[in-house]
N, C-alpha and C. Protein backbone atom coordinates (compact mmCIF):
# COMPACT_ATOMS: atom_id res chain seq x y z
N UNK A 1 -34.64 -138.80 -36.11
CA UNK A 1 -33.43 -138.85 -35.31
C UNK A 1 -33.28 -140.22 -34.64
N UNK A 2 -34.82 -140.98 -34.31
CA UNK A 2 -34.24 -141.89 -33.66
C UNK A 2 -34.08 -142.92 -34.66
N UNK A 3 -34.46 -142.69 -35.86
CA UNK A 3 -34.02 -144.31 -36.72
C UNK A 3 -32.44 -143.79 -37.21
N UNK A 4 -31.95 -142.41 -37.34
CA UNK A 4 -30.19 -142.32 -37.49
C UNK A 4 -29.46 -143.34 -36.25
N UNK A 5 -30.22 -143.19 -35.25
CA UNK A 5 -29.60 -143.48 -33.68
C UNK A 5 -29.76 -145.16 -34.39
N UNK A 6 -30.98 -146.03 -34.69
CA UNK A 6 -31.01 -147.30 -34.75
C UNK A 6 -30.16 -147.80 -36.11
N UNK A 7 -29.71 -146.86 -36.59
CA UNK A 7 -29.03 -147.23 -37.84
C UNK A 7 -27.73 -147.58 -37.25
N UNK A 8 -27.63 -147.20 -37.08
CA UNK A 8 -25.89 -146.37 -35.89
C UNK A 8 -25.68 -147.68 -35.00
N UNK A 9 -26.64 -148.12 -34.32
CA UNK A 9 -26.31 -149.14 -33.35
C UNK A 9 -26.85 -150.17 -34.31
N UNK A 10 -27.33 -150.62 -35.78
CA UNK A 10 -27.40 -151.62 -36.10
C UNK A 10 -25.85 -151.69 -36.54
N UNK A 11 -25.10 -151.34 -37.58
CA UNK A 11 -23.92 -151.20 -37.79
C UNK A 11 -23.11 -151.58 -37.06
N UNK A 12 -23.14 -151.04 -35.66
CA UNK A 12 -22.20 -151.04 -34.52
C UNK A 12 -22.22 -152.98 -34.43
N UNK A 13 -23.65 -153.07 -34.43
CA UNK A 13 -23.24 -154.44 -34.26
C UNK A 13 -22.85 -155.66 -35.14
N UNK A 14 -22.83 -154.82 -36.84
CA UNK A 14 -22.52 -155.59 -38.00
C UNK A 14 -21.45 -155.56 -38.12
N UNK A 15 -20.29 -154.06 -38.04
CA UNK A 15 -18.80 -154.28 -38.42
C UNK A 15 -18.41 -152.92 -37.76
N UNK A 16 -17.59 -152.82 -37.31
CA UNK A 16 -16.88 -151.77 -36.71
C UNK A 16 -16.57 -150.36 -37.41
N UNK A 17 -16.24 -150.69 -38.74
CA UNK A 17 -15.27 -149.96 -39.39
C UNK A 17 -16.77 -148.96 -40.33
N UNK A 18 -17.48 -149.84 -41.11
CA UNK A 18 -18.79 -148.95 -41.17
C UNK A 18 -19.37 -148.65 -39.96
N UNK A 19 -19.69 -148.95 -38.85
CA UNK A 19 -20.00 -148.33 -37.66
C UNK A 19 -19.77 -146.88 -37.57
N UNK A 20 -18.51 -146.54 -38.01
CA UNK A 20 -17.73 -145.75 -37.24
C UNK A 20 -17.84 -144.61 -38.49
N UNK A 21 -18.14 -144.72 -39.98
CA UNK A 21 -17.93 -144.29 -41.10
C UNK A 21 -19.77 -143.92 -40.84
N UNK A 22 -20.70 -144.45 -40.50
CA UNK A 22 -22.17 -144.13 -40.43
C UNK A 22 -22.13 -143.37 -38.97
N UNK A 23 -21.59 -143.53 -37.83
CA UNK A 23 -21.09 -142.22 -36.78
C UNK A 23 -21.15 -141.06 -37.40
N UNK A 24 -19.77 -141.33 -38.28
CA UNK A 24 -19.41 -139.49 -37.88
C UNK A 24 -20.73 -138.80 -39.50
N UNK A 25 -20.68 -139.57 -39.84
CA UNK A 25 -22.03 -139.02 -40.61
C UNK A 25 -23.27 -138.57 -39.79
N UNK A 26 -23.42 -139.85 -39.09
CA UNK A 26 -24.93 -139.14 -38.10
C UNK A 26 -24.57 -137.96 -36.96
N UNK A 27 -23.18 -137.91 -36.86
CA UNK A 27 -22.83 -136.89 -35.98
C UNK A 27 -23.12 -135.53 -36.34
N UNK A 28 -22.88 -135.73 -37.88
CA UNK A 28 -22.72 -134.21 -38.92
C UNK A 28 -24.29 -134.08 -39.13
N UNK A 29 -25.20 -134.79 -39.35
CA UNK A 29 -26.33 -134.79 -39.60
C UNK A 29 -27.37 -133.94 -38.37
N UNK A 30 -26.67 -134.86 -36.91
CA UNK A 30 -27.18 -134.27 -35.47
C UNK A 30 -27.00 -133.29 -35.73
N UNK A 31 -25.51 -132.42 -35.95
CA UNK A 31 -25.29 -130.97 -35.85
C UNK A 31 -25.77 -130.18 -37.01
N UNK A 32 -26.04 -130.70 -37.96
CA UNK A 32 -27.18 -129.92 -38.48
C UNK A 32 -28.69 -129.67 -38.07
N UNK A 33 -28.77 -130.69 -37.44
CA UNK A 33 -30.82 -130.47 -36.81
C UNK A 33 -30.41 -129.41 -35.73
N UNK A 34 -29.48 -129.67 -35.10
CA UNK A 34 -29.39 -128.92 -34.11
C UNK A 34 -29.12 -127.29 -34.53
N UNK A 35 -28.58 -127.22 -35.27
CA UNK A 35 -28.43 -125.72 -35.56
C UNK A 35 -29.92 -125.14 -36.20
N UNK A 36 -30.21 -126.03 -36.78
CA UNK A 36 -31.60 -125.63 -37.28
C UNK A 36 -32.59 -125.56 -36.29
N UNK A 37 -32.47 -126.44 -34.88
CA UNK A 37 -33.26 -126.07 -33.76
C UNK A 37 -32.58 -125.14 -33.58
């Protein structure tokens, strides 16, 4: 979880638009661990 999180903020600081396209992916990904917790 925390290298999705460092992926997420490397992006953020390479280009916006993949930033935001690797988000809502790691978002969907979070809410899967989470249901599985």
């Amino acid at each position: 979880m925390v290298d999705l999180y460092n992926v997420g903020t490397y992006n953020a600081d390479t280009g916006f638009k993949p930033a935001k396209l690797n988000l809502e992916s790691m978002i969907r990904t979070l809410k899967r661990d989470w249901a599985i917790v």
